[in-house]
PDB file of N, CA and C in Angstrom:
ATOM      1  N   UNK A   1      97.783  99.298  90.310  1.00  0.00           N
ATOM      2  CA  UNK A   1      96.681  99.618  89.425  1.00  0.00           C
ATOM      3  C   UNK A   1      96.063  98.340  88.874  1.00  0.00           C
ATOM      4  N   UNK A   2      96.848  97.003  88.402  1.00  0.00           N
ATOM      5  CA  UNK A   2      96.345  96.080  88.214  1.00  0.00           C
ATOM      6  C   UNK A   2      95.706  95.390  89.450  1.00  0.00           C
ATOM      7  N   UNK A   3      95.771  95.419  90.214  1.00  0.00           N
ATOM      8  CA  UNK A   3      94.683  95.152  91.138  1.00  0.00           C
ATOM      9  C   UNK A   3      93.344  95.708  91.345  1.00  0.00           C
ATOM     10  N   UNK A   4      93.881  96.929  91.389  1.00  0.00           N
ATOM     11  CA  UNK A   4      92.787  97.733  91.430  1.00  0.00           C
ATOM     12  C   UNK A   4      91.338  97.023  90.511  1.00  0.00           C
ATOM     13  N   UNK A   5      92.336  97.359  89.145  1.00  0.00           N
ATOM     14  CA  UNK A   5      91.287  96.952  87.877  1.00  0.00           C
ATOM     15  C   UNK A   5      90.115  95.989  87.824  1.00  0.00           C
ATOM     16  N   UNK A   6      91.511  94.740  88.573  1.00  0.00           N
ATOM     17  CA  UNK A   6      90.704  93.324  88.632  1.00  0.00           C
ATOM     18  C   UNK A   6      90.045  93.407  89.677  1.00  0.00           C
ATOM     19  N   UNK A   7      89.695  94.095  90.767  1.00  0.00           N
ATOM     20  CA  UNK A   7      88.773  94.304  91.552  1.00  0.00           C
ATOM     21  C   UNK A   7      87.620  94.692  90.914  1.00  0.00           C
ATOM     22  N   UNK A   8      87.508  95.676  90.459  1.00  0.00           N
ATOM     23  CA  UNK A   8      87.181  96.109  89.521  1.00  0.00           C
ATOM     24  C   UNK A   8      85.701  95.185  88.826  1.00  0.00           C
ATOM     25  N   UNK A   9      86.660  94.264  88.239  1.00  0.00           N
ATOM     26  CA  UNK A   9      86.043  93.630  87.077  1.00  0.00           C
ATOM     27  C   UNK A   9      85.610  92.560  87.232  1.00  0.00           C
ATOM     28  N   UNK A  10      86.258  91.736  88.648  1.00  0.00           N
ATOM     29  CA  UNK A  10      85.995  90.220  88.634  1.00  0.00           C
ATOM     30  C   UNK A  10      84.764  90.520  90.286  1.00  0.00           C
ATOM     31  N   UNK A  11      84.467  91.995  90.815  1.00  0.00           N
ATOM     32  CA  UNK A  11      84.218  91.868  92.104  1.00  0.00           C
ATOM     33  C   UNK A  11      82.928  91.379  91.931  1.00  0.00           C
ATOM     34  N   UNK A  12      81.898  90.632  92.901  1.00  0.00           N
ATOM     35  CA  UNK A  12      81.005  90.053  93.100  1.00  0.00           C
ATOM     36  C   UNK A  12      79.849  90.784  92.380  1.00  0.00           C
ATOM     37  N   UNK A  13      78.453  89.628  91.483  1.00  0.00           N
ATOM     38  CA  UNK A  13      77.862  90.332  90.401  1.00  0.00           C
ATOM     39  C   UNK A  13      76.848  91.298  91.405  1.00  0.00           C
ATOM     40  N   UNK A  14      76.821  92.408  90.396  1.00  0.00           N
ATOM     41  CA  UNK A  14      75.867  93.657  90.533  1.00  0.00           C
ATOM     42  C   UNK A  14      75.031  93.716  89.729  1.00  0.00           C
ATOM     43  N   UNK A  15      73.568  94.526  90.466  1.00  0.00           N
ATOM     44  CA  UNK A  15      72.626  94.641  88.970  1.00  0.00           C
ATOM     45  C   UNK A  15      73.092  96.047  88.375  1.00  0.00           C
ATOM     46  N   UNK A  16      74.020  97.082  89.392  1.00  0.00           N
ATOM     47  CA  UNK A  16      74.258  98.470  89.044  1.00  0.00           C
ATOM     48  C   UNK A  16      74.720  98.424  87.353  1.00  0.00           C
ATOM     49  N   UNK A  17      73.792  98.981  86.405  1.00  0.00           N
ATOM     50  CA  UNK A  17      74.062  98.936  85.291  1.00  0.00           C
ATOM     51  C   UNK A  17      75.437  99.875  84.858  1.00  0.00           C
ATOM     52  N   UNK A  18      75.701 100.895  85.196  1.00  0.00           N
ATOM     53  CA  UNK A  18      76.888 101.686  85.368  1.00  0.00           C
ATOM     54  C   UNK A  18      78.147 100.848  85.391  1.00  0.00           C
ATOM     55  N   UNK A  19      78.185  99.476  86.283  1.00  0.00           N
ATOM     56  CA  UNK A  19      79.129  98.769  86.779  1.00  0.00           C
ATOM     57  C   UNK A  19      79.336  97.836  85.567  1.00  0.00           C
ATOM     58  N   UNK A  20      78.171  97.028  85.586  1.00  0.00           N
ATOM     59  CA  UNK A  20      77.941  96.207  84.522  1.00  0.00           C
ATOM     60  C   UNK A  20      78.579  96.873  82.985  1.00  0.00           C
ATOM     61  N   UNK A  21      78.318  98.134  82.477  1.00  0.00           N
ATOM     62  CA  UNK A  21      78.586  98.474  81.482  1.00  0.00           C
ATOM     63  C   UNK A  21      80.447  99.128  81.439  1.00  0.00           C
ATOM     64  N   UNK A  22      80.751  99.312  82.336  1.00  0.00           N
ATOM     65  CA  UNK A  22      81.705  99.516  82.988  1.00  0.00           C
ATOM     66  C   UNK A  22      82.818  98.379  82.798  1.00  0.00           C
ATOM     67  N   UNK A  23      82.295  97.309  83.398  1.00  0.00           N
ATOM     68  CA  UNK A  23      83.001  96.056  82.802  1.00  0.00           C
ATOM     69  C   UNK A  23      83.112  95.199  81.732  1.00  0.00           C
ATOM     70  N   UNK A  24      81.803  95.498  80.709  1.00  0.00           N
ATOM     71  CA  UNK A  24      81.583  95.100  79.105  1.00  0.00           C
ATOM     72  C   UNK A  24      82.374  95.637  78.913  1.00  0.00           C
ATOM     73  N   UNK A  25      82.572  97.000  78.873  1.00  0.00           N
ATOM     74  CA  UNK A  25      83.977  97.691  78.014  1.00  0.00           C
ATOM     75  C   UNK A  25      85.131  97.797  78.021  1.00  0.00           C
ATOM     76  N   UNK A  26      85.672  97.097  79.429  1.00  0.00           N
ATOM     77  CA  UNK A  26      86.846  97.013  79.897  1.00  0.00           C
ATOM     78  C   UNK A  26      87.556  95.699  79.830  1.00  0.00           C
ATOM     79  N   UNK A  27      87.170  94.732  79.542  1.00  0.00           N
ATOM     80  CA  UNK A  27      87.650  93.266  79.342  1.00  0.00           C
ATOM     81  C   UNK A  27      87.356  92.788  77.711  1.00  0.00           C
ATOM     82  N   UNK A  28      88.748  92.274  77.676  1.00  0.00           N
ATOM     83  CA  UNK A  28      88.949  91.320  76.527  1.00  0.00           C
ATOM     84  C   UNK A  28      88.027  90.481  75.443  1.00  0.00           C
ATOM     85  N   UNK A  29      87.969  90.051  74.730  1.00  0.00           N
ATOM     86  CA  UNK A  29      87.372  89.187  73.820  1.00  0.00           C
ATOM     87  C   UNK A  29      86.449  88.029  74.786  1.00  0.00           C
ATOM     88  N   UNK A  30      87.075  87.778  75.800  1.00  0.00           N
ATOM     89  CA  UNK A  30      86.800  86.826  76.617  1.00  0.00           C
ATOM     90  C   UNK A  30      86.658  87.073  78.056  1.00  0.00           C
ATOM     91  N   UNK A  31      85.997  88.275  78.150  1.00  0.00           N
ATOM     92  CA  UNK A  31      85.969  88.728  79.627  1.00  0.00           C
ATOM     93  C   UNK A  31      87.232  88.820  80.632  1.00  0.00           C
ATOM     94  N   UNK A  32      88.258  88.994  79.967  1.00  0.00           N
ATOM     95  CA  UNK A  32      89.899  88.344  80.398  1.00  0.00           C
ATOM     96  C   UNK A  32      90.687  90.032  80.362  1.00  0.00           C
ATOM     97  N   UNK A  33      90.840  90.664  81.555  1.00  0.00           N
ATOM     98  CA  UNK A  33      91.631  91.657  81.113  1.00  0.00           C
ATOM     99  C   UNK A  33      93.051  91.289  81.048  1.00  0.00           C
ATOM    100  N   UNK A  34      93.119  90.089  80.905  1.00  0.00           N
ATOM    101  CA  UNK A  34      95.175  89.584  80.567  1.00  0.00           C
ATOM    102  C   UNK A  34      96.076  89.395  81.481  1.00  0.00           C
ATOM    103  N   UNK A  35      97.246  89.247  80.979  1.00  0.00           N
ATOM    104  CA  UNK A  35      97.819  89.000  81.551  1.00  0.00           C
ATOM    105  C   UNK A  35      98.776  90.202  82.474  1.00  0.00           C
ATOM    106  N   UNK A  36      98.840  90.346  83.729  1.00  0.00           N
ATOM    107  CA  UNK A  36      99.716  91.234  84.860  1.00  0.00           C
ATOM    108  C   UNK A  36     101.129  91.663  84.681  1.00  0.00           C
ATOM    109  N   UNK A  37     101.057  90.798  83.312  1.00  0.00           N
ATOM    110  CA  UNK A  37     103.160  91.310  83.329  1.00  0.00           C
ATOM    111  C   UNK A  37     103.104  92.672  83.338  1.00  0.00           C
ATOM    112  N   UNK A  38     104.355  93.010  83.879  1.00  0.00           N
ATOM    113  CA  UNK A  38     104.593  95.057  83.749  1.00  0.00           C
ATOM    114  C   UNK A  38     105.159  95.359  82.009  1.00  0.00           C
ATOM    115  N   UNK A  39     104.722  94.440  81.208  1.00  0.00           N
ATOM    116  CA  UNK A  39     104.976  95.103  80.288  1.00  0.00           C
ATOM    117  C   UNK A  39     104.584  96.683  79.632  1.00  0.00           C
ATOM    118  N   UNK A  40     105.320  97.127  78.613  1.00  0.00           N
ATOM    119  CA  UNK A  40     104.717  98.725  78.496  1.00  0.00           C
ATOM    120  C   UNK A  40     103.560  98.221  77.652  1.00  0.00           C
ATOM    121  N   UNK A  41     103.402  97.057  76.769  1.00  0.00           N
ATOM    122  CA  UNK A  41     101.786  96.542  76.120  1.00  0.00           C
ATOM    123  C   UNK A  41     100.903  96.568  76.910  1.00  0.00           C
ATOM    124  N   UNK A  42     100.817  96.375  78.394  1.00  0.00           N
ATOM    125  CA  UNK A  42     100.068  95.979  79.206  1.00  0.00           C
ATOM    126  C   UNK A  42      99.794  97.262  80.074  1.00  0.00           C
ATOM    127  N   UNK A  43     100.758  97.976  80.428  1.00  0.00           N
ATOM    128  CA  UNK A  43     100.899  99.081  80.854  1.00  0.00           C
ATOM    129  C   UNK A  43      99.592 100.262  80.303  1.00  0.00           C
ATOM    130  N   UNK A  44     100.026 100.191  79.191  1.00  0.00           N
ATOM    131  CA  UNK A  44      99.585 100.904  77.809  1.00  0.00           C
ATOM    132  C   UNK A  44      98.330 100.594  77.726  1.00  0.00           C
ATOM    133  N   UNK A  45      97.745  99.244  77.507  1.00  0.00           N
ATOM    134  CA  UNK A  45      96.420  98.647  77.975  1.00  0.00           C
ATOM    135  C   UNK A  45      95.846  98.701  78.944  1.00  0.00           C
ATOM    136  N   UNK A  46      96.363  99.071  80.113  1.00  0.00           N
ATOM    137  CA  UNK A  46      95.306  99.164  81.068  1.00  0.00           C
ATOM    138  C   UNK A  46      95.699 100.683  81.508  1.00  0.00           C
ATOM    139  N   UNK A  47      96.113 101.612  81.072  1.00  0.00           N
ATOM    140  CA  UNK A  47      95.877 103.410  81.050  1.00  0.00           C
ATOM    141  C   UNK A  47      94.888 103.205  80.176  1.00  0.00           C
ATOM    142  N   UNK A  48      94.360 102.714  79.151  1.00  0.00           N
ATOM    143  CA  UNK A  48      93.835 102.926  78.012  1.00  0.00           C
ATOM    144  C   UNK A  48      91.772 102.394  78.727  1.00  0.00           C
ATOM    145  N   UNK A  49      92.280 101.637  79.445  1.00  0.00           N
ATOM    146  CA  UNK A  49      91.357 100.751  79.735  1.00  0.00           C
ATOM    147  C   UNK A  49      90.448 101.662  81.345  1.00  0.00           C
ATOM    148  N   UNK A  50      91.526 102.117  81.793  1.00  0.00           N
ATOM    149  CA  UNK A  50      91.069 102.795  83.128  1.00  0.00           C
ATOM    150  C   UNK A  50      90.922 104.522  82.134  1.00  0.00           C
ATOM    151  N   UNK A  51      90.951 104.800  81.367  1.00  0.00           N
ATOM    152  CA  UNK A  51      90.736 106.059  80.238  1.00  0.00           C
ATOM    153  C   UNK A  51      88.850 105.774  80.316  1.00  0.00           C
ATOM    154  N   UNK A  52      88.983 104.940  79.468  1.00  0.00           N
ATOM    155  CA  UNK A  52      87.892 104.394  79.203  1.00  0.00           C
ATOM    156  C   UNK A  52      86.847 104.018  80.548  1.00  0.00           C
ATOM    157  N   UNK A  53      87.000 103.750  81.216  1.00  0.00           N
ATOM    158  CA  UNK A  53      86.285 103.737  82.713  1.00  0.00           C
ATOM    159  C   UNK A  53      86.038 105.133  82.878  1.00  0.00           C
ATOM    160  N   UNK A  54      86.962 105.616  82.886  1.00  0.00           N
ATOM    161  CA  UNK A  54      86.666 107.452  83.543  1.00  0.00           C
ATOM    162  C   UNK A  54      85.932 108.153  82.512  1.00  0.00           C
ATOM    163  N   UNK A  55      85.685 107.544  81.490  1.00  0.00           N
ATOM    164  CA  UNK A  55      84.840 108.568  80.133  1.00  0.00           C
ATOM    165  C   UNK A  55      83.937 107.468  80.507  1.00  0.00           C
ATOM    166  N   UNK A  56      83.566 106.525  80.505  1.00  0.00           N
ATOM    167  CA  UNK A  56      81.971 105.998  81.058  1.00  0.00           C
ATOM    168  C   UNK A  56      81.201 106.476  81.929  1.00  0.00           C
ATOM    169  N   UNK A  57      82.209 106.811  83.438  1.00  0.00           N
ATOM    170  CA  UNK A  57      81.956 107.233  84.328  1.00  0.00           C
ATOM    171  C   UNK A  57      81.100 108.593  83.849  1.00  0.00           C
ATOM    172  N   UNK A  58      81.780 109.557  83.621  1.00  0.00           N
ATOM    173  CA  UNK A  58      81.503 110.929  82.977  1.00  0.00           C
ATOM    174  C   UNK A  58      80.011 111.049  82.094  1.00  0.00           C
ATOM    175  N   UNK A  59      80.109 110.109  81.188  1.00  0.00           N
ATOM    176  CA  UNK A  59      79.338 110.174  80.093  1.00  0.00           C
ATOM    177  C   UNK A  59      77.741 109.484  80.869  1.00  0.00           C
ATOM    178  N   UNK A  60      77.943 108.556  82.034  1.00  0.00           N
ATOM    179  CA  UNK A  60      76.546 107.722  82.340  1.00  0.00           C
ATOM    180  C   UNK A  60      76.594 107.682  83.928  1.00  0.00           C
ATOM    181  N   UNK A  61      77.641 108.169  84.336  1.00  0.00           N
ATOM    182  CA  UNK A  61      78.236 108.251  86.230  1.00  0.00           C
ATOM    183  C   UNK A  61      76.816 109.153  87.149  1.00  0.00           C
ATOM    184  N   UNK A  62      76.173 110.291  85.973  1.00  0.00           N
ATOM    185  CA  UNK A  62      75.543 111.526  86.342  1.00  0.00           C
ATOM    186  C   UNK A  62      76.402 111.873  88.108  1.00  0.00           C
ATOM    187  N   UNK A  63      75.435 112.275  88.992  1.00  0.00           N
ATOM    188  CA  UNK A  63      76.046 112.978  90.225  1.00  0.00           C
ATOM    189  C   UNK A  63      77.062 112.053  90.775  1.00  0.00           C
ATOM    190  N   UNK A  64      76.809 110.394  90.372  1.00  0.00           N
ATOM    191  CA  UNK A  64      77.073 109.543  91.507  1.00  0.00           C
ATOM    192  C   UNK A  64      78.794 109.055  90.869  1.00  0.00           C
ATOM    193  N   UNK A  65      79.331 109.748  89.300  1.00  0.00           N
ATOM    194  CA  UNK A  65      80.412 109.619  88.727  1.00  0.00           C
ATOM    195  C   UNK A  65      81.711 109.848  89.862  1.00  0.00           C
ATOM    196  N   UNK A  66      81.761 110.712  90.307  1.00  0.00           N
ATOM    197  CA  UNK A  66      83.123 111.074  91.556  1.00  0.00           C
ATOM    198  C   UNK A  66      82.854 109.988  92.375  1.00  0.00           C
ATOM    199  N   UNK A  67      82.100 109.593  92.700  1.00  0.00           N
ATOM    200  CA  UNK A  67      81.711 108.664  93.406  1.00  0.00           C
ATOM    201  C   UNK A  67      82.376 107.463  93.401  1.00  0.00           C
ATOM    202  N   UNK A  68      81.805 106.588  92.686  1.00  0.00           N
ATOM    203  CA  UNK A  68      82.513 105.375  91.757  1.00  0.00           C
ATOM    204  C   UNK A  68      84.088 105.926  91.090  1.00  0.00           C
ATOM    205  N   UNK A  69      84.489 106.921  91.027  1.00  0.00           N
ATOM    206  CA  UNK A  69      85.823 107.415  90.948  1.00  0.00           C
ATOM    207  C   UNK A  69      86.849 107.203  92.652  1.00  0.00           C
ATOM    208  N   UNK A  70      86.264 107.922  93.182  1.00  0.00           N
ATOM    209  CA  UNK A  70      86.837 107.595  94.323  1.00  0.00           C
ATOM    210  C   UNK A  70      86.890 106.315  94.909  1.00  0.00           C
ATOM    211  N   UNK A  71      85.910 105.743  94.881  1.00  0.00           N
ATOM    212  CA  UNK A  71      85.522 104.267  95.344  1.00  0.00           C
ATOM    213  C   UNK A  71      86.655 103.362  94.790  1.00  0.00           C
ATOM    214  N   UNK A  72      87.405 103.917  92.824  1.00  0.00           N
ATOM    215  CA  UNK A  72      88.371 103.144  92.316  1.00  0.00           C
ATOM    216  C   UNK A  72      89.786 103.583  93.061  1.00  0.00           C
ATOM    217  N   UNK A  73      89.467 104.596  93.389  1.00  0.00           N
ATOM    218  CA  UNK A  73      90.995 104.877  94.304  1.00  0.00           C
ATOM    219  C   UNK A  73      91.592 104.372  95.291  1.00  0.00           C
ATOM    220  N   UNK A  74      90.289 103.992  96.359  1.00  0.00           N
ATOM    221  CA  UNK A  74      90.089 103.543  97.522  1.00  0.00           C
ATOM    222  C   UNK A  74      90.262 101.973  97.214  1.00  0.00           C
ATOM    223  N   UNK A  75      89.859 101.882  96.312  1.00  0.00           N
ATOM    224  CA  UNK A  75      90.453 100.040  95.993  1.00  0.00           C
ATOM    225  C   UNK A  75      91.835  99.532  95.466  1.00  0.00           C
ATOM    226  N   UNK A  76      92.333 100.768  95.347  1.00  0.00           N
ATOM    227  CA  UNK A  76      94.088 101.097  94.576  1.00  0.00           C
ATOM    228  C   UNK A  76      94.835 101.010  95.417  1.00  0.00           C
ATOM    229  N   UNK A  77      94.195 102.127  96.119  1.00  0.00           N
ATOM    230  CA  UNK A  77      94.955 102.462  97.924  1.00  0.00           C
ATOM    231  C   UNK A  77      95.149 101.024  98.290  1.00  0.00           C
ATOM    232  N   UNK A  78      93.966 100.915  98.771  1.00  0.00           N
ATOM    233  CA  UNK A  78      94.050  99.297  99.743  1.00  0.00           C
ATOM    234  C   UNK A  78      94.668  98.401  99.135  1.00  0.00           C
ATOM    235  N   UNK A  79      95.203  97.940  98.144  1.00  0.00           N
ATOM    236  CA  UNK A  79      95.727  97.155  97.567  1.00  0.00           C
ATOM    237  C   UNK A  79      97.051  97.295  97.647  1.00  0.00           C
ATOM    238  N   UNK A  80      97.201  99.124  97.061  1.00  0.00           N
ATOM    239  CA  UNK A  80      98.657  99.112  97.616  1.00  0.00           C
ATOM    240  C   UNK A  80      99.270  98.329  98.924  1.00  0.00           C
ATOM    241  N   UNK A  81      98.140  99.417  99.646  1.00  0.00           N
ATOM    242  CA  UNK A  81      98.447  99.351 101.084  1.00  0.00           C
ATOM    243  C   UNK A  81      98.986  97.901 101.781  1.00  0.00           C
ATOM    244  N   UNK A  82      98.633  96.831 101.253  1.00  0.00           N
ATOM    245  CA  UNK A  82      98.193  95.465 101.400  1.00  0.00           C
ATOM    246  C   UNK A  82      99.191  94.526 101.460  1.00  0.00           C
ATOM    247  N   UNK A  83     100.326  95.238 101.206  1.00  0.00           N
ATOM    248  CA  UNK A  83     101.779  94.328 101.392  1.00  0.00           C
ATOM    249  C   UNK A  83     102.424  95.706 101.374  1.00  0.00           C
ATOM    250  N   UNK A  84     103.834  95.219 102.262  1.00  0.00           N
ATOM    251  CA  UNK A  84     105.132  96.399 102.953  1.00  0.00           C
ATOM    252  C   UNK A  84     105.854  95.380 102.228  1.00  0.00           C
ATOM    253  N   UNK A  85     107.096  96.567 101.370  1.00  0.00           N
ATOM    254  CA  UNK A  85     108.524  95.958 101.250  1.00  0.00           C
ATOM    255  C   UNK A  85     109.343  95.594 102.127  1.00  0.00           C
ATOM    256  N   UNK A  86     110.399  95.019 102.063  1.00  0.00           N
ATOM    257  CA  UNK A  86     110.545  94.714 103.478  1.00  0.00           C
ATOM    258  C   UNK A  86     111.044  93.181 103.664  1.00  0.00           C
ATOM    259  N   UNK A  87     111.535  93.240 104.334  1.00  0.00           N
ATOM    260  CA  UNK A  87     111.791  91.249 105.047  1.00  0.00           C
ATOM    261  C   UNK A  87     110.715  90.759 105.146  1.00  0.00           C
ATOM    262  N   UNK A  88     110.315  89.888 104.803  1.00  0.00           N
ATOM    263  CA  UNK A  88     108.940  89.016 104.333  1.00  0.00           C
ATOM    264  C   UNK A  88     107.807  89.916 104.521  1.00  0.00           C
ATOM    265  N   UNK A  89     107.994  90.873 103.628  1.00  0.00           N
ATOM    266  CA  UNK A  89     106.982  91.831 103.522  1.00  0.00           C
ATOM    267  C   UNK A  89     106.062  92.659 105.185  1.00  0.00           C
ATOM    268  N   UNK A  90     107.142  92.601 106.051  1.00  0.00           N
ATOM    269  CA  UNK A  90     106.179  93.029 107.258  1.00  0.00           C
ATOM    270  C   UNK A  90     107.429  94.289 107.975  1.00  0.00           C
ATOM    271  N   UNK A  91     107.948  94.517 107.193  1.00  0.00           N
ATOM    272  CA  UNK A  91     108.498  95.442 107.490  1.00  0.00           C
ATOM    273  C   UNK A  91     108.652  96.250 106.370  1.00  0.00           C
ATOM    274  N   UNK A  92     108.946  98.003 106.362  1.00  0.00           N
ATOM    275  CA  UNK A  92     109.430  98.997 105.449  1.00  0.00           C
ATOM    276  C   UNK A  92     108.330  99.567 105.271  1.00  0.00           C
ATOM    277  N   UNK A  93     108.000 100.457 103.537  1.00  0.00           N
ATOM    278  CA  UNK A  93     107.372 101.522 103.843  1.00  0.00           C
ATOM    279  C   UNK A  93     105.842 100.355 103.363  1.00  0.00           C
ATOM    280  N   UNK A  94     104.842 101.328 103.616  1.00  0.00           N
ATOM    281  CA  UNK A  94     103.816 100.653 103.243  1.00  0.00           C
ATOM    282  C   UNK A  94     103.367 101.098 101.941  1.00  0.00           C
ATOM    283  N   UNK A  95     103.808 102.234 101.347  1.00  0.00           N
ATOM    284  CA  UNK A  95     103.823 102.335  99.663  1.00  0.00           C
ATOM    285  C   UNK A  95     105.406 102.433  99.325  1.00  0.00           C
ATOM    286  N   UNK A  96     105.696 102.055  98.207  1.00  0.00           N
ATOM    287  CA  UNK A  96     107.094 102.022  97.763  1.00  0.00           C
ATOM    288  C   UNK A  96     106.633 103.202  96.737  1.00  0.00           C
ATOM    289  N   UNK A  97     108.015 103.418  95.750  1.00  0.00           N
ATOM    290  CA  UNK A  97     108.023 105.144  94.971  1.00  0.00           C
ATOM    291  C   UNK A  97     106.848 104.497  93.857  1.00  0.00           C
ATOM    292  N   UNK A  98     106.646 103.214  93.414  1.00  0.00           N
ATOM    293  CA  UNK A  98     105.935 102.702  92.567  1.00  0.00           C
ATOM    294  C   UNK A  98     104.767 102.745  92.279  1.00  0.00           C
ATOM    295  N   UNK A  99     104.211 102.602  93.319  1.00  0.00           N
ATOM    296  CA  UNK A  99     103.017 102.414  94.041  1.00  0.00           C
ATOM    297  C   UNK A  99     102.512 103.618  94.269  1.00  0.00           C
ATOM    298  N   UNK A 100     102.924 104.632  95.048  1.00  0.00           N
ATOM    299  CA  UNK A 100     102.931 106.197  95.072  1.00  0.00           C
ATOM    300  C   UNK A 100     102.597 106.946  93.593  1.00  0.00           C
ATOM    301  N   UNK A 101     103.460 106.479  92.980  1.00  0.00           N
ATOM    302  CA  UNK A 101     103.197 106.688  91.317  1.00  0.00           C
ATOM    303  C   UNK A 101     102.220 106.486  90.654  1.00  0.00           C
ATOM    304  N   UNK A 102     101.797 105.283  90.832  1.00  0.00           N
ATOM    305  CA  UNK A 102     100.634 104.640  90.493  1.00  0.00           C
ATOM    306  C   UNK A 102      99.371 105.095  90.340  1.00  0.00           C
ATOM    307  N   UNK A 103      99.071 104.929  92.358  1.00  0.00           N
ATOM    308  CA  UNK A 103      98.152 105.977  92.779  1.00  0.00           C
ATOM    309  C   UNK A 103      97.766 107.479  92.259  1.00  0.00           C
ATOM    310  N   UNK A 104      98.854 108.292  91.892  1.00  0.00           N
ATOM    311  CA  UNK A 104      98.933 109.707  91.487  1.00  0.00           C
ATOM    312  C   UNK A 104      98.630 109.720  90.086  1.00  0.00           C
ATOM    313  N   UNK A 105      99.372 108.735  89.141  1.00  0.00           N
ATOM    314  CA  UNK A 105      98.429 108.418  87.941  1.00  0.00           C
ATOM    315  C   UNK A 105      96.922 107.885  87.815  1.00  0.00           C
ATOM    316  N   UNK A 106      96.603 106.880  88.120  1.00  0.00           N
ATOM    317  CA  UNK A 106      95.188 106.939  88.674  1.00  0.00           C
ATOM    318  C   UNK A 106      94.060 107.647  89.005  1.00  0.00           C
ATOM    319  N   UNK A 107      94.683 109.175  89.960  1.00  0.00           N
ATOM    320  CA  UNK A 107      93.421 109.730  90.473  1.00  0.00           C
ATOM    321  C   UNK A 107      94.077 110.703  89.230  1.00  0.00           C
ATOM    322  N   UNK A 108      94.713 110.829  88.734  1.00  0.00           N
ATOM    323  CA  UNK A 108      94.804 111.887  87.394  1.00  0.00           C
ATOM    324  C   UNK A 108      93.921 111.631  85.897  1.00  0.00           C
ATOM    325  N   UNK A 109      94.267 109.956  85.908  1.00  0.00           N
ATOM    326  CA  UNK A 109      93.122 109.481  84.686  1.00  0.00           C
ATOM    327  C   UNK A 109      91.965 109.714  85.006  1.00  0.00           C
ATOM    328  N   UNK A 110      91.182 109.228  86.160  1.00  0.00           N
ATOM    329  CA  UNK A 110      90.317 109.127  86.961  1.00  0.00           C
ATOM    330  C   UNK A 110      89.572 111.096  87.044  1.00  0.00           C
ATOM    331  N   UNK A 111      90.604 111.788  86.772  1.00  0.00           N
ATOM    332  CA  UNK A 111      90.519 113.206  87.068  1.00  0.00           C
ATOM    333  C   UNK A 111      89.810 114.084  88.395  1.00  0.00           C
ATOM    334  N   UNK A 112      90.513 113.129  89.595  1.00  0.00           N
ATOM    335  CA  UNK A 112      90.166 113.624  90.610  1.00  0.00           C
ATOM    336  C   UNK A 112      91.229 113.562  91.689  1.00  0.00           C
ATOM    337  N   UNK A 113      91.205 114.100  92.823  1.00  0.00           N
ATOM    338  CA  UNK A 113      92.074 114.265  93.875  1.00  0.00           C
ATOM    339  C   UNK A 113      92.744 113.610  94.519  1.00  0.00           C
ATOM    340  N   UNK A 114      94.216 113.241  94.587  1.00  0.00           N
ATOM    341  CA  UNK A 114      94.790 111.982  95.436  1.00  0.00           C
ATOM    342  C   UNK A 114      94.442 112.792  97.035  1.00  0.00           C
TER     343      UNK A 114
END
């Protein structure tokens, strides 16, 4: 999910105002969504933060909201997807139970379909 996010937030500039406003509200004092530790502060902060994405979405998304919802899933996915556990990562599953988790929280904040 922290990938996801920072995709998210740092991906190449848009004039899509949706996006733009999307990312005013989601980053720090300093455009900084923090630091990646798995802490439950951080944890906690970025449910709170991807909350807040999905009520933007909703509130200014109009038809094209599922849209840009899915689009955040699809950037979750792939990220997962993007390293295997495993002996130098090239072997085992390509989502671990974590990751699986993740994902399923996600399209639940998000309030749409894994």
């Amino acid at each position: 999910m922290l990938t996801a996010a920072k995709a998210f937030m740092f991906q190449s500039d848009t004039s899509n105002m949706l996006i733009i406003d999307a990312r005013a509200d989601g980053t720090g004092p300093n455009g900084d969504p923090g630091s990646t530790a798995h802490s439950p502060e951080n944890i906690a902060r970025l449910r709170a933060t991807l909350t807040r994405v999905a009520d933007l979405l909703d509130a200014k998304g109009g038809a094209d909201a599922d849209g840009y919802k899915r689009e955040l899933l699809r950037i979750g996915t792939a990220a997962a997807l993007s390293s295997r556990d495993g002996v130098l990562g090239i072997s085992g599953n390509a989502l671990n139970e974590y990751e699986d988790a993740a994902l399923t929280e996600l399209a639940k904040i998000l309030g749409i379909p894994r």
